[in-house]
PDB file of N, CA and C in Angstrom:
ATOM      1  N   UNK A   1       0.849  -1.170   0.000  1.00  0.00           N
ATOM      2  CA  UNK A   1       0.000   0.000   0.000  1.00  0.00           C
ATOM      3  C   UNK A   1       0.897   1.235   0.000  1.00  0.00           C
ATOM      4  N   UNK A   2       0.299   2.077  -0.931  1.00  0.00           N
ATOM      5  CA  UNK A   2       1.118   3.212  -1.160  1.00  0.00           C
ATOM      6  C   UNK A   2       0.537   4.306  -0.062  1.00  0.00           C
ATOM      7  N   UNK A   3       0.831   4.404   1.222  1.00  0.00           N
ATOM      8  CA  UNK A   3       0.728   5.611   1.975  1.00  0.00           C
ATOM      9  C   UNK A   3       1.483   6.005   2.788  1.00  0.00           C
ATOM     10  N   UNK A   4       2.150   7.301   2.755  1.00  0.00           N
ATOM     11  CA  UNK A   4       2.928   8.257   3.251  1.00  0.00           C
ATOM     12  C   UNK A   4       2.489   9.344   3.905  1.00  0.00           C
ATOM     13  N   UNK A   5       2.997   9.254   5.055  1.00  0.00           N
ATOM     14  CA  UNK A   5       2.690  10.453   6.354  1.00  0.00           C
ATOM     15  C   UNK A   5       3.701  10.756   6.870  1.00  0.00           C
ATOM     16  N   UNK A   6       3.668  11.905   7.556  1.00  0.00           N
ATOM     17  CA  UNK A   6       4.598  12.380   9.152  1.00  0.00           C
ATOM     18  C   UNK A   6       4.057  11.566  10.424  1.00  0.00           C
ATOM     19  N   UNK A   7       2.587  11.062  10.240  1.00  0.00           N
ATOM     20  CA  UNK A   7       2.069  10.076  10.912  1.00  0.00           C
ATOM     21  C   UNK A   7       1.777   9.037  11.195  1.00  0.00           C
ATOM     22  N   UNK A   8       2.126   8.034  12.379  1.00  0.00           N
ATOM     23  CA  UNK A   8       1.842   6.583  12.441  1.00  0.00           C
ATOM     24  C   UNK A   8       0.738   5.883  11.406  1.00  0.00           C
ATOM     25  N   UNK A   9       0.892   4.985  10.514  1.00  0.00           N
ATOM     26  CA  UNK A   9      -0.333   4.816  10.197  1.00  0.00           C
ATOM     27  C   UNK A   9      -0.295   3.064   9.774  1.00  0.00           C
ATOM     28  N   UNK A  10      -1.042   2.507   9.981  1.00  0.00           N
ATOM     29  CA  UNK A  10      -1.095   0.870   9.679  1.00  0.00           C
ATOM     30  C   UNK A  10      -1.286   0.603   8.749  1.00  0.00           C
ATOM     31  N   UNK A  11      -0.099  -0.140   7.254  1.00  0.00           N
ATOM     32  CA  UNK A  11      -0.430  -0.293   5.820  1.00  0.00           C
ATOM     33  C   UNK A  11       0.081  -1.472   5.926  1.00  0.00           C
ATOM     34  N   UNK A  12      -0.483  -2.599   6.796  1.00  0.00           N
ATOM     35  CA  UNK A  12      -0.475  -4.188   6.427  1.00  0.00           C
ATOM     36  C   UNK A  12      -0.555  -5.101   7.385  1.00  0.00           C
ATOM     37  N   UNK A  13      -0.335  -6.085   6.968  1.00  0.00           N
ATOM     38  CA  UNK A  13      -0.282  -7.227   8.552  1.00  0.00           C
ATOM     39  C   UNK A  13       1.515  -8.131   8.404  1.00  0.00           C
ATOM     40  N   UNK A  14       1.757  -8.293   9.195  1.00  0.00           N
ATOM     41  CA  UNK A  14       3.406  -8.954   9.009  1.00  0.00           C
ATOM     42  C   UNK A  14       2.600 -10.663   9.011  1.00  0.00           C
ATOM     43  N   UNK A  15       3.410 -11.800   8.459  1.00  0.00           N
ATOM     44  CA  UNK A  15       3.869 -12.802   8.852  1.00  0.00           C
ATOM     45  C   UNK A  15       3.049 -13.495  10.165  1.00  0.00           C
ATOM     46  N   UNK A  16       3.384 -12.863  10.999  1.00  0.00           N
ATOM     47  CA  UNK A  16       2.304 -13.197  12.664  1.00  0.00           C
ATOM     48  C   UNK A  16       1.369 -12.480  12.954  1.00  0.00           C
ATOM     49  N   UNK A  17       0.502 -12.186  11.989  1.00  0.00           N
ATOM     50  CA  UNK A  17      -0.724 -11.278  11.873  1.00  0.00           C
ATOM     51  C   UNK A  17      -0.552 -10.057  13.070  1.00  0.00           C
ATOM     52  N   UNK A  18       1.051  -9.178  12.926  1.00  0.00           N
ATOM     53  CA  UNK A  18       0.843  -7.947  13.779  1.00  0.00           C
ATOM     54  C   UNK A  18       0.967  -6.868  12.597  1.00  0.00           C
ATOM     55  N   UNK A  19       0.262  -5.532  13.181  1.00  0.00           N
ATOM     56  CA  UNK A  19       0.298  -4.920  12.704  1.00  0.00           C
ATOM     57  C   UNK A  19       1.584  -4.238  11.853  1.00  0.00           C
ATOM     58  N   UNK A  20       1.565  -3.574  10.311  1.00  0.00           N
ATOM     59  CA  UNK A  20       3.018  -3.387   9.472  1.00  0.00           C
ATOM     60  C   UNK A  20       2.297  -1.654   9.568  1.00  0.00           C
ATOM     61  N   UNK A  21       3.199  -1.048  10.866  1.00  0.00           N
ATOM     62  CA  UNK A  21       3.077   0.495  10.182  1.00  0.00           C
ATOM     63  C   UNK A  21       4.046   1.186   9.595  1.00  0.00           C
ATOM     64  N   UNK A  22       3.882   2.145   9.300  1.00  0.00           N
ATOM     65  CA  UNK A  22       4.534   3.228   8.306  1.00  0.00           C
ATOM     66  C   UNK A  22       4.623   4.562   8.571  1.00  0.00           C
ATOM     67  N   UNK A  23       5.912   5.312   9.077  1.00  0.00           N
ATOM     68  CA  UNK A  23       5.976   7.070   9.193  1.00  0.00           C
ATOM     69  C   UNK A  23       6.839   7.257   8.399  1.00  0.00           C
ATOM     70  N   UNK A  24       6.977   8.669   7.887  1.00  0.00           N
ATOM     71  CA  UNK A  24       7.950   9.217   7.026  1.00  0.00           C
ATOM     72  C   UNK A  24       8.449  10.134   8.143  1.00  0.00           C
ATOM     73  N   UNK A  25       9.646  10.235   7.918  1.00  0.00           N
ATOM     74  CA  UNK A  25      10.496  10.982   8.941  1.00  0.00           C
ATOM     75  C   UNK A  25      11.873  11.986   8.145  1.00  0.00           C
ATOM     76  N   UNK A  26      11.390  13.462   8.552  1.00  0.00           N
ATOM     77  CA  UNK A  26      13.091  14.480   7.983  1.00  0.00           C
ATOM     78  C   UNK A  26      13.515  14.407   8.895  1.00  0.00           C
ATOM     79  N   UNK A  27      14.518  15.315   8.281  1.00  0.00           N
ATOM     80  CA  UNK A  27      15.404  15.505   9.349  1.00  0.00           C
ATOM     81  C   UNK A  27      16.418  16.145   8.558  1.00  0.00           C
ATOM     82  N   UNK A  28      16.510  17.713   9.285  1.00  0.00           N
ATOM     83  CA  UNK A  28      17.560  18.721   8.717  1.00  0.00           C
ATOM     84  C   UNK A  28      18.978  18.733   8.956  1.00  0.00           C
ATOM     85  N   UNK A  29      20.077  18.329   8.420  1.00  0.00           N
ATOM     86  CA  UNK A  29      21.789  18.199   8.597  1.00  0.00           C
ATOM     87  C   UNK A  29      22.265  18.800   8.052  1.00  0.00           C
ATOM     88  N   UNK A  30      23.080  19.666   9.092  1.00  0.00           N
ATOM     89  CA  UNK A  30      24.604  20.840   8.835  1.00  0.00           C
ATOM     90  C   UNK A  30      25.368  20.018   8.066  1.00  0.00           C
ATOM     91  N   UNK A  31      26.113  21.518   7.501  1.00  0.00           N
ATOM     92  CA  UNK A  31      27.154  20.380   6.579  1.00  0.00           C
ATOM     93  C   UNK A  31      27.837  19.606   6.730  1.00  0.00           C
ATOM     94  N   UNK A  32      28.262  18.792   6.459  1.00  0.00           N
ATOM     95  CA  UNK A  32      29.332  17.920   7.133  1.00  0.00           C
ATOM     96  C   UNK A  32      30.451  17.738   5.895  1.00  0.00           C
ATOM     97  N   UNK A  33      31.646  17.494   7.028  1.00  0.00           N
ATOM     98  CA  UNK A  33      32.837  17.372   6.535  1.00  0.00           C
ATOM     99  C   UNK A  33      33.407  16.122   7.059  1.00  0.00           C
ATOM    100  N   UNK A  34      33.284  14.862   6.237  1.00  0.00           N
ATOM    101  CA  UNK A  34      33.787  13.722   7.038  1.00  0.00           C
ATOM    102  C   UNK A  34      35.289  13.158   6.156  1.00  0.00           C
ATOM    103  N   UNK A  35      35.629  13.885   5.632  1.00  0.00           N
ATOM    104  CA  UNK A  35      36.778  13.292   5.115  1.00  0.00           C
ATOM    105  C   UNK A  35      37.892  12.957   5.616  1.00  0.00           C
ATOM    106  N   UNK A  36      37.979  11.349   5.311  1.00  0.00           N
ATOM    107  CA  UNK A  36      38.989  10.743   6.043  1.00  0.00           C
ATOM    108  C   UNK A  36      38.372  10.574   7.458  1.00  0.00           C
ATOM    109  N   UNK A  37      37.339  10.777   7.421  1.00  0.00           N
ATOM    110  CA  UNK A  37      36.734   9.999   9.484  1.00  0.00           C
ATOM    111  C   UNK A  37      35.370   9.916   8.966  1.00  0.00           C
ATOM    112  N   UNK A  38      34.654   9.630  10.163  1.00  0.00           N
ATOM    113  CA  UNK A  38      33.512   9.209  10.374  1.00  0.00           C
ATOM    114  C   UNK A  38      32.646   9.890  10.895  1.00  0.00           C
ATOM    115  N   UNK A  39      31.557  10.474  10.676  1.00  0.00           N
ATOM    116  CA  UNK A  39      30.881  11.194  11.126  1.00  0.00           C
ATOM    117  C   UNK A  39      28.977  10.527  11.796  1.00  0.00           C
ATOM    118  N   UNK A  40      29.283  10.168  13.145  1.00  0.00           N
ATOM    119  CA  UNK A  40      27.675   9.934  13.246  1.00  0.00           C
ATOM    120  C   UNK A  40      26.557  10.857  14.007  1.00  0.00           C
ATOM    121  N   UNK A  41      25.608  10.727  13.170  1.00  0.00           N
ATOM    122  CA  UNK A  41      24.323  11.668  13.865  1.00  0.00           C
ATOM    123  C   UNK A  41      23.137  10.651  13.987  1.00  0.00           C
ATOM    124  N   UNK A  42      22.535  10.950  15.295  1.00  0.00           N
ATOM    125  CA  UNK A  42      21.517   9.994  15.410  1.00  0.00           C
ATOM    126  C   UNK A  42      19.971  11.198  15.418  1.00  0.00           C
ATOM    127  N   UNK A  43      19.023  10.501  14.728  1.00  0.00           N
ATOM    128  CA  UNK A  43      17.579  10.859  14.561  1.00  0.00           C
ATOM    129  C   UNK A  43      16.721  10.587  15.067  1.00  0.00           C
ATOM    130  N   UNK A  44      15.895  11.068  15.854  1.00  0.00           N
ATOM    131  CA  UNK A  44      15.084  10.883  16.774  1.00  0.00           C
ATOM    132  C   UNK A  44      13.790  10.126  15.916  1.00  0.00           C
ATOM    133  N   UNK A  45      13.119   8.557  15.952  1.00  0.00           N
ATOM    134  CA  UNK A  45      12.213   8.778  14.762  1.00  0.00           C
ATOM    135  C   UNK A  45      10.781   8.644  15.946  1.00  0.00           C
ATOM    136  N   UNK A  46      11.292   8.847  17.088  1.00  0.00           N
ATOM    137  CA  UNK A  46       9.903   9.371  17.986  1.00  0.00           C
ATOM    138  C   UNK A  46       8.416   8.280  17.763  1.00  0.00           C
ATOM    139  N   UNK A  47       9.018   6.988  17.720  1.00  0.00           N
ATOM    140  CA  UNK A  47       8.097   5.900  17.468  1.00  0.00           C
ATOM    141  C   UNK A  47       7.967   5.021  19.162  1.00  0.00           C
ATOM    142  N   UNK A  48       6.678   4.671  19.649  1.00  0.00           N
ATOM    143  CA  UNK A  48       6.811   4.153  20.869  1.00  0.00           C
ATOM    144  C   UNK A  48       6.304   2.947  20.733  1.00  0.00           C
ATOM    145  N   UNK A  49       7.162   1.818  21.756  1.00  0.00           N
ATOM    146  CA  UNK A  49       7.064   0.233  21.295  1.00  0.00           C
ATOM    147  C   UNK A  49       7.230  -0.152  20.141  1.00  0.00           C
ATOM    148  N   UNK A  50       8.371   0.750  19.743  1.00  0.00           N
ATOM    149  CA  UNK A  50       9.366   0.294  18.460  1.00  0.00           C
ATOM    150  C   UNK A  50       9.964  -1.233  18.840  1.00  0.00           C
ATOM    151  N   UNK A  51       9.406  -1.991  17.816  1.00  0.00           N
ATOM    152  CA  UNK A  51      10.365  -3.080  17.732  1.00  0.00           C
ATOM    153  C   UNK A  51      11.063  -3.710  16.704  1.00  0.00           C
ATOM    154  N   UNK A  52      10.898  -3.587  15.832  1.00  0.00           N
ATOM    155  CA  UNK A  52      11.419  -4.075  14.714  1.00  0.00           C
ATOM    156  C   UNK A  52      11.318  -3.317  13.194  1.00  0.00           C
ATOM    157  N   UNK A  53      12.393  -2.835  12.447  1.00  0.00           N
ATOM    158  CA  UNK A  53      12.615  -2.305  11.544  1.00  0.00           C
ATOM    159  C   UNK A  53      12.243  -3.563  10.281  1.00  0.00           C
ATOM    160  N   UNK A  54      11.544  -3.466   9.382  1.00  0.00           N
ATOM    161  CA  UNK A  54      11.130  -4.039   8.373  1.00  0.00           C
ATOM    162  C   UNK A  54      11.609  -3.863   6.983  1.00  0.00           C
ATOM    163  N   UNK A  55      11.813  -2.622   6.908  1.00  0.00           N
ATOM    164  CA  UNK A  55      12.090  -1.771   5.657  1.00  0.00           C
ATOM    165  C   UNK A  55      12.242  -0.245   5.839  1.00  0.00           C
ATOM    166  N   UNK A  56      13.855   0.232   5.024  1.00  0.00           N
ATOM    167  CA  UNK A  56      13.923   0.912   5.090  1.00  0.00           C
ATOM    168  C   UNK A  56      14.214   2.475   3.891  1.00  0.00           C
ATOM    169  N   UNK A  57      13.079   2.879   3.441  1.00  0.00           N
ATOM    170  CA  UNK A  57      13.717   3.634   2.251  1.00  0.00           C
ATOM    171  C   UNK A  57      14.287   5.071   2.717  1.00  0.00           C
ATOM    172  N   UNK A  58      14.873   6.035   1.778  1.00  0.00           N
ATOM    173  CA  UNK A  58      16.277   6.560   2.623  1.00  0.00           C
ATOM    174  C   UNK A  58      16.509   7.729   1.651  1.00  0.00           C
ATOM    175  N   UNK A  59      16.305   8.957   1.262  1.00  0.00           N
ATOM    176  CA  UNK A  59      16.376   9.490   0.417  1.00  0.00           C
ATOM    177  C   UNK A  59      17.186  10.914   1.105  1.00  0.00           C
ATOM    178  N   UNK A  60      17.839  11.588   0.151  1.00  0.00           N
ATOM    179  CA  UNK A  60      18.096  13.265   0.953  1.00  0.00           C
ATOM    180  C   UNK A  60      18.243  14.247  -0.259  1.00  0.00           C
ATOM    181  N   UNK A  61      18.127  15.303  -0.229  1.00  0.00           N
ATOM    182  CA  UNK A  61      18.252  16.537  -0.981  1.00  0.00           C
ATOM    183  C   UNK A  61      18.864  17.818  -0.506  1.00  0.00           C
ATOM    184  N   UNK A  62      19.950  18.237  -1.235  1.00  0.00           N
ATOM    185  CA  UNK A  62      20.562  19.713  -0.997  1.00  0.00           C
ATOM    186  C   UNK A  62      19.381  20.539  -0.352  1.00  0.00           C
ATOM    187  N   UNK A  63      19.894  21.541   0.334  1.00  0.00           N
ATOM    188  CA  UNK A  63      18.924  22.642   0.727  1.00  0.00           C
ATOM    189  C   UNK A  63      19.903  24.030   0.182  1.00  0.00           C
ATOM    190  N   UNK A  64      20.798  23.359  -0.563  1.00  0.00           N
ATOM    191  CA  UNK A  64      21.605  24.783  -1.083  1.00  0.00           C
ATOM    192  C   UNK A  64      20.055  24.872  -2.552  1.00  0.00           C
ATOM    193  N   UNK A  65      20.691  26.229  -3.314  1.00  0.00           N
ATOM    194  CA  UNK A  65      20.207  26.757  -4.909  1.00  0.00           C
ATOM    195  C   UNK A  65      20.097  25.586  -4.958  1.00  0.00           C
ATOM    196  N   UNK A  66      20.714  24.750  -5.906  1.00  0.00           N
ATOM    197  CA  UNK A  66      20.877  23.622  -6.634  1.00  0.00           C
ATOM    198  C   UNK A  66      20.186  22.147  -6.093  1.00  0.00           C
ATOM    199  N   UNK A  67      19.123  21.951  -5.988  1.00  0.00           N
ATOM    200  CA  UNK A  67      18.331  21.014  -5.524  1.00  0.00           C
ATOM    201  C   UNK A  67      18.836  19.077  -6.040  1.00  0.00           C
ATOM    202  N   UNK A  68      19.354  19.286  -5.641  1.00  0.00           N
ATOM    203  CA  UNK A  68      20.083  17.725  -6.051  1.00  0.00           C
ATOM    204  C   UNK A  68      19.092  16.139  -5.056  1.00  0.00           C
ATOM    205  N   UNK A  69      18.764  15.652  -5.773  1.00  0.00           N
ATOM    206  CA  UNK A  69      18.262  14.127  -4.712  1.00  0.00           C
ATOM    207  C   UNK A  69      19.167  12.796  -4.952  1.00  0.00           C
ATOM    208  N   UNK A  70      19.636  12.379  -3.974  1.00  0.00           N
ATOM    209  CA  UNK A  70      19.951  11.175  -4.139  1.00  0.00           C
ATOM    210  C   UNK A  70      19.810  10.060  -2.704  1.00  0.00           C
ATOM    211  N   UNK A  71      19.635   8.889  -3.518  1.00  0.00           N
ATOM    212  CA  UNK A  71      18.802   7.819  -2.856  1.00  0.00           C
ATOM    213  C   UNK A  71      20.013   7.399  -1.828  1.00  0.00           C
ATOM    214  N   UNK A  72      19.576   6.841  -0.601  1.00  0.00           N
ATOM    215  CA  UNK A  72      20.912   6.680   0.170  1.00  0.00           C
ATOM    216  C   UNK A  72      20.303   4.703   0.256  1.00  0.00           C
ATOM    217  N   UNK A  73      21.293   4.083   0.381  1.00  0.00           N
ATOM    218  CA  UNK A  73      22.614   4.773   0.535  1.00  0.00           C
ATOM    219  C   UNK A  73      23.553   4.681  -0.361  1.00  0.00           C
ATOM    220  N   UNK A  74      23.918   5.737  -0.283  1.00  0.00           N
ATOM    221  CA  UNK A  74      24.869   6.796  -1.153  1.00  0.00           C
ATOM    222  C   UNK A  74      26.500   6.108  -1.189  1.00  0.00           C
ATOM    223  N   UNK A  75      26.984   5.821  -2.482  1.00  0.00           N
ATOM    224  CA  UNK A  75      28.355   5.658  -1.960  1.00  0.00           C
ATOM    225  C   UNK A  75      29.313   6.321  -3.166  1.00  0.00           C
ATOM    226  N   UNK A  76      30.329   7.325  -3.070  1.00  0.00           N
ATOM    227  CA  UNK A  76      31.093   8.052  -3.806  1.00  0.00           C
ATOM    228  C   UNK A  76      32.319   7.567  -3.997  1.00  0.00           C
ATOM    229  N   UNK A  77      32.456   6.620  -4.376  1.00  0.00           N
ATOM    230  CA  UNK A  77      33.796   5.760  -4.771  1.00  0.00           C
ATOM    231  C   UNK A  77      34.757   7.132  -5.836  1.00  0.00           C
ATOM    232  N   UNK A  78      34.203   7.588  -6.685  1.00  0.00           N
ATOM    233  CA  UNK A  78      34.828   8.170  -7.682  1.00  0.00           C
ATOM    234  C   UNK A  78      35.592   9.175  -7.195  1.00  0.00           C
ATOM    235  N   UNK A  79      34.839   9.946  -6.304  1.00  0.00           N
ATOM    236  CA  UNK A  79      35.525  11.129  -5.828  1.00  0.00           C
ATOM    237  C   UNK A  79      36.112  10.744  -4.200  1.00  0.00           C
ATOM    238  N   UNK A  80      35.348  10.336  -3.512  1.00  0.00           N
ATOM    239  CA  UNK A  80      36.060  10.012  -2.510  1.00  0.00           C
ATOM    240  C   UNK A  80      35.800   8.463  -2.107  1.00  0.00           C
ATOM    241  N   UNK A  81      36.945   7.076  -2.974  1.00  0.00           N
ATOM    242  CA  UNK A  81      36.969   6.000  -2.160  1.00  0.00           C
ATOM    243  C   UNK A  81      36.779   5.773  -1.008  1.00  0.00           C
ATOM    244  N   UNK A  82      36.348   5.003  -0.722  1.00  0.00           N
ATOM    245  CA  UNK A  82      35.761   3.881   0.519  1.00  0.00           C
ATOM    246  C   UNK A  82      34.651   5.294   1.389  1.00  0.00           C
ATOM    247  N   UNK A  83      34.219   5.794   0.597  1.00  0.00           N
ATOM    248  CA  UNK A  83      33.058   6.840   1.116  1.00  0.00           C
ATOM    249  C   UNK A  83      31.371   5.962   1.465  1.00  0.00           C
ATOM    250  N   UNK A  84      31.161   6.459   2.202  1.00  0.00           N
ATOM    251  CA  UNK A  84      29.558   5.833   2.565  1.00  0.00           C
ATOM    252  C   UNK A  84      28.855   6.705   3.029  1.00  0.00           C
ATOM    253  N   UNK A  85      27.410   6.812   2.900  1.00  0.00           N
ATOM    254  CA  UNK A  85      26.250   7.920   3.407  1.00  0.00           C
ATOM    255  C   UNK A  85      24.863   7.380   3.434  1.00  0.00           C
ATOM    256  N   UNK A  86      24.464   7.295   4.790  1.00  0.00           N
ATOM    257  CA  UNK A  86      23.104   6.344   4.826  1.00  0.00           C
ATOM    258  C   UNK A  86      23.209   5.963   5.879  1.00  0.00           C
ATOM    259  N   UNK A  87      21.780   5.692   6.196  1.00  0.00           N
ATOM    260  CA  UNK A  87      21.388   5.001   7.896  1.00  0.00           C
ATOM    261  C   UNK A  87      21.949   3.674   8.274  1.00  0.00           C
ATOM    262  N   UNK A  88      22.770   3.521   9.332  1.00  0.00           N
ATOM    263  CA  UNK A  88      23.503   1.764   8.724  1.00  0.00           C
ATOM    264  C   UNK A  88      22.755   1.444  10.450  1.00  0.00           C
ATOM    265  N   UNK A  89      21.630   1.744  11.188  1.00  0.00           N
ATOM    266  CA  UNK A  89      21.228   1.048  12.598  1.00  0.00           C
ATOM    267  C   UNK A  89      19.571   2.024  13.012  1.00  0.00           C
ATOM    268  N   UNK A  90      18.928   0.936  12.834  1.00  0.00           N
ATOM    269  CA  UNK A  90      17.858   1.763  13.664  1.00  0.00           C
ATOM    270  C   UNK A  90      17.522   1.205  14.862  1.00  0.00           C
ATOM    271  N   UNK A  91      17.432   1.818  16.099  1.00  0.00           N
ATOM    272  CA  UNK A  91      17.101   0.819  17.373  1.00  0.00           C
ATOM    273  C   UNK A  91      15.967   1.466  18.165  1.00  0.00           C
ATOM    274  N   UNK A  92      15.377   1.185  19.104  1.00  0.00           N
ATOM    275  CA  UNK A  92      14.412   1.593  19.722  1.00  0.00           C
ATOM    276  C   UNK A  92      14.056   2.888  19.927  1.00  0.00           C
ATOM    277  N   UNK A  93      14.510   3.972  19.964  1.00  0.00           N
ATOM    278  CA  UNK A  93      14.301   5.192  20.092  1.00  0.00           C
ATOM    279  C   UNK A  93      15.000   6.274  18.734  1.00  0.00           C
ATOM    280  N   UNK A  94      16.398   5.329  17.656  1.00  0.00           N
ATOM    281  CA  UNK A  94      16.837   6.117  17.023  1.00  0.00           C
ATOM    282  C   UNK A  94      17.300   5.566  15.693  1.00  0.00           C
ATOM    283  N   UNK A  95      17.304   6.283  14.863  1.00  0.00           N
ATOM    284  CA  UNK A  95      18.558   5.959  13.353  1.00  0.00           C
ATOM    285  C   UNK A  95      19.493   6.546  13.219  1.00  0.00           C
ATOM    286  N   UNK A  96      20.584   5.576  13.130  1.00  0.00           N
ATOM    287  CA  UNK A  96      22.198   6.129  12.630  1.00  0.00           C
ATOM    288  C   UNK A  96      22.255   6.668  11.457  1.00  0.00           C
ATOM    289  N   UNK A  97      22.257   7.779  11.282  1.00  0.00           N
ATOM    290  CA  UNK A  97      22.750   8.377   9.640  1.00  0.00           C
ATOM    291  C   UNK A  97      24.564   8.769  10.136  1.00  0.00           C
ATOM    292  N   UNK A  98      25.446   7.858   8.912  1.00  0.00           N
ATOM    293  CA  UNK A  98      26.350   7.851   9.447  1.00  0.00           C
ATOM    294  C   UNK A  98      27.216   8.501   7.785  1.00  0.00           C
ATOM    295  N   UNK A  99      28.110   9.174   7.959  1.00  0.00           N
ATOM    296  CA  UNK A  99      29.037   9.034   6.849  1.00  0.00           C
ATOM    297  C   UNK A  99      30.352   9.061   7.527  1.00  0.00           C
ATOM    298  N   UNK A 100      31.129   8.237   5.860  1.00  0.00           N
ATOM    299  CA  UNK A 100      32.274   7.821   6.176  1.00  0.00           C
ATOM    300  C   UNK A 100      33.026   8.640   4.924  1.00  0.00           C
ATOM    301  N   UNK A 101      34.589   9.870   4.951  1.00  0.00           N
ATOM    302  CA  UNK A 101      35.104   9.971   4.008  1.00  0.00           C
ATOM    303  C   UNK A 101      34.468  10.698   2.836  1.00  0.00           C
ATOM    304  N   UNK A 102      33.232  11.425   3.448  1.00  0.00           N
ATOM    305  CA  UNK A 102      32.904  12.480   2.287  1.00  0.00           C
ATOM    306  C   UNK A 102      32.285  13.274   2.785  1.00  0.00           C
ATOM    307  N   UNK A 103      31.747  14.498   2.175  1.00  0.00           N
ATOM    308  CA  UNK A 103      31.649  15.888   2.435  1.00  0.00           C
ATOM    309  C   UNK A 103      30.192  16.235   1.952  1.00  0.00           C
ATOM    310  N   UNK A 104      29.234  16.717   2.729  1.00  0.00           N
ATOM    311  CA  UNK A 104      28.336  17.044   2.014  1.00  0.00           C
ATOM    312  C   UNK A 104      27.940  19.035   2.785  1.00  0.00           C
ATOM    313  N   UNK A 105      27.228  19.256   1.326  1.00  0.00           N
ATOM    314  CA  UNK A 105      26.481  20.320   1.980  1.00  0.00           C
ATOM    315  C   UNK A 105      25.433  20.655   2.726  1.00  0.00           C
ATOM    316  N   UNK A 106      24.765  20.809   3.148  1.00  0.00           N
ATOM    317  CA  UNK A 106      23.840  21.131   4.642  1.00  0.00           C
ATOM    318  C   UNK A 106      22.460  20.473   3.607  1.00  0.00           C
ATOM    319  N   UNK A 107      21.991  19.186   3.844  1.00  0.00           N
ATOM    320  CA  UNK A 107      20.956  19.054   3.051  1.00  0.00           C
ATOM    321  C   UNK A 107      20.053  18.313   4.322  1.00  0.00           C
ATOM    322  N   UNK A 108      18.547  17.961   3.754  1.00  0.00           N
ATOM    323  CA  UNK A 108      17.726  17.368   4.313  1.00  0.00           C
ATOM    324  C   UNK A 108      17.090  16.203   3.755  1.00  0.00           C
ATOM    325  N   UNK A 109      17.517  15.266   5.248  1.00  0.00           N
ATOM    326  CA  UNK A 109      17.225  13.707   4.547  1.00  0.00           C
ATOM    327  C   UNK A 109      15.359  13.203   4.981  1.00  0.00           C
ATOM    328  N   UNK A 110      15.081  12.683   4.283  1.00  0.00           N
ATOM    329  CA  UNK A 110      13.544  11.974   4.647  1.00  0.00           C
ATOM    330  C   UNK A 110      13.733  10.484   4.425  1.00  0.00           C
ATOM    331  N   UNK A 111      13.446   9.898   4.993  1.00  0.00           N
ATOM    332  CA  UNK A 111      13.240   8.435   5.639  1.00  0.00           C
ATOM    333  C   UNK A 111      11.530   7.529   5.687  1.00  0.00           C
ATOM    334  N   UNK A 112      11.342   6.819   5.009  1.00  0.00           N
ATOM    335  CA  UNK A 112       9.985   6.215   5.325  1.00  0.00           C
ATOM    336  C   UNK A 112       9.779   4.626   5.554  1.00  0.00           C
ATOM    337  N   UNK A 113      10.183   4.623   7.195  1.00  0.00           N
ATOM    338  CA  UNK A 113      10.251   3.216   7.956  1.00  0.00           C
ATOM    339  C   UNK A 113       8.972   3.180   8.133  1.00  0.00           C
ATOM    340  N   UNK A 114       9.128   1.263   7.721  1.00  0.00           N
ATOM    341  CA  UNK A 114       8.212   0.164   7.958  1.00  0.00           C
ATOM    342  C   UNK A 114       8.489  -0.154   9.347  1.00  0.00           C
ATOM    343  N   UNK A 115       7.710  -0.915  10.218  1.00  0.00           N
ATOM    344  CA  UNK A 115       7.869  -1.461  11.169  1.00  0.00           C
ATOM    345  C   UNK A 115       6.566  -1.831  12.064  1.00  0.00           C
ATOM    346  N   UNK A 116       7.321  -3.231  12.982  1.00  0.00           N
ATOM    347  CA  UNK A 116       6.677  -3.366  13.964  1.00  0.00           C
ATOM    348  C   UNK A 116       6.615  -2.831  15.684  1.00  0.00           C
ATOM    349  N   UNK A 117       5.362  -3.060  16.109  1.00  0.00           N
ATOM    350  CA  UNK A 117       5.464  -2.544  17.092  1.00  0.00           C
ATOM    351  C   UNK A 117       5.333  -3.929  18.280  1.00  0.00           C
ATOM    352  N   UNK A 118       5.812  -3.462  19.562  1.00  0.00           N
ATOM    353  CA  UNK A 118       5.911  -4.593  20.655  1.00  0.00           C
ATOM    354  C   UNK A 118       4.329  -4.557  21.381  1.00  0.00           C
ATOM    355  N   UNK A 119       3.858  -4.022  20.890  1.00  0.00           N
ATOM    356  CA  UNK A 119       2.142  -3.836  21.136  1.00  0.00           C
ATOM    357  C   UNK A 119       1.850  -2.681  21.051  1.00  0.00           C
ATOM    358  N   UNK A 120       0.239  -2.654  20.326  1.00  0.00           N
ATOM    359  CA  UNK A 120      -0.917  -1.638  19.662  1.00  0.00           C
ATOM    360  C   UNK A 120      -1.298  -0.658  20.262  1.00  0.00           C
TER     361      UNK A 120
END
């Protein structure tokens, strides 16, 4: 089912007939400069009786002029080898958006996790 919110909403049944919901989640990031280190920021995705991550799609866009999108996760081999950009952990209260070895400008990422909950 195709539905997208900022809000909790129930688009299926899992496997053990529990509920499969769905939020879309931003989230605004300063620029970062990770070259040559690692840079992690964690995101609040403000979900309660989070239990299990199902699926995760992962997208971000410049907030400079130049409106650029790209799907994460992101990896820039060309310009900067062994580079990575994208959520690599979601756990009960948060998601890792982590980069490794590249540089971005101050853009904003949106996120639209599947998941279960530990009860309704």
């Amino acid at each position: 089912m195709d539905l997208y919110s900022t809000e909790e909403k129930v688009v299926g049944k899992w496997t053990d007939g529990r509920n499969i919901y769905r939020k879309t989640i931003y989230a605004d990031i300063p620029e970062i400069n990770s070259s040559a280190k690692t840079t992690n920021t964690y995101i609040s995705h403000g979900i309660l009786n989070f239990d299990m991550c199902i699926n995760l799609k992962q997208m971000f866009y410049s907030t400079s002029s130049t409106l650029n999108y790209y799907h994460l996760p992101y990896v820039n081999g060309a310009d900067f080898p062994g580079s990575y950009t994208g959520v690599v952990m979601v756990d009960k209260t948060n998601m890792l958006y982590r980069v490794i070895n590249d540089t971005w400008a101050a853009c904003r990422l949106c996120f639209v996790l599947d998941y279960l909950k530990t009860s309704d």
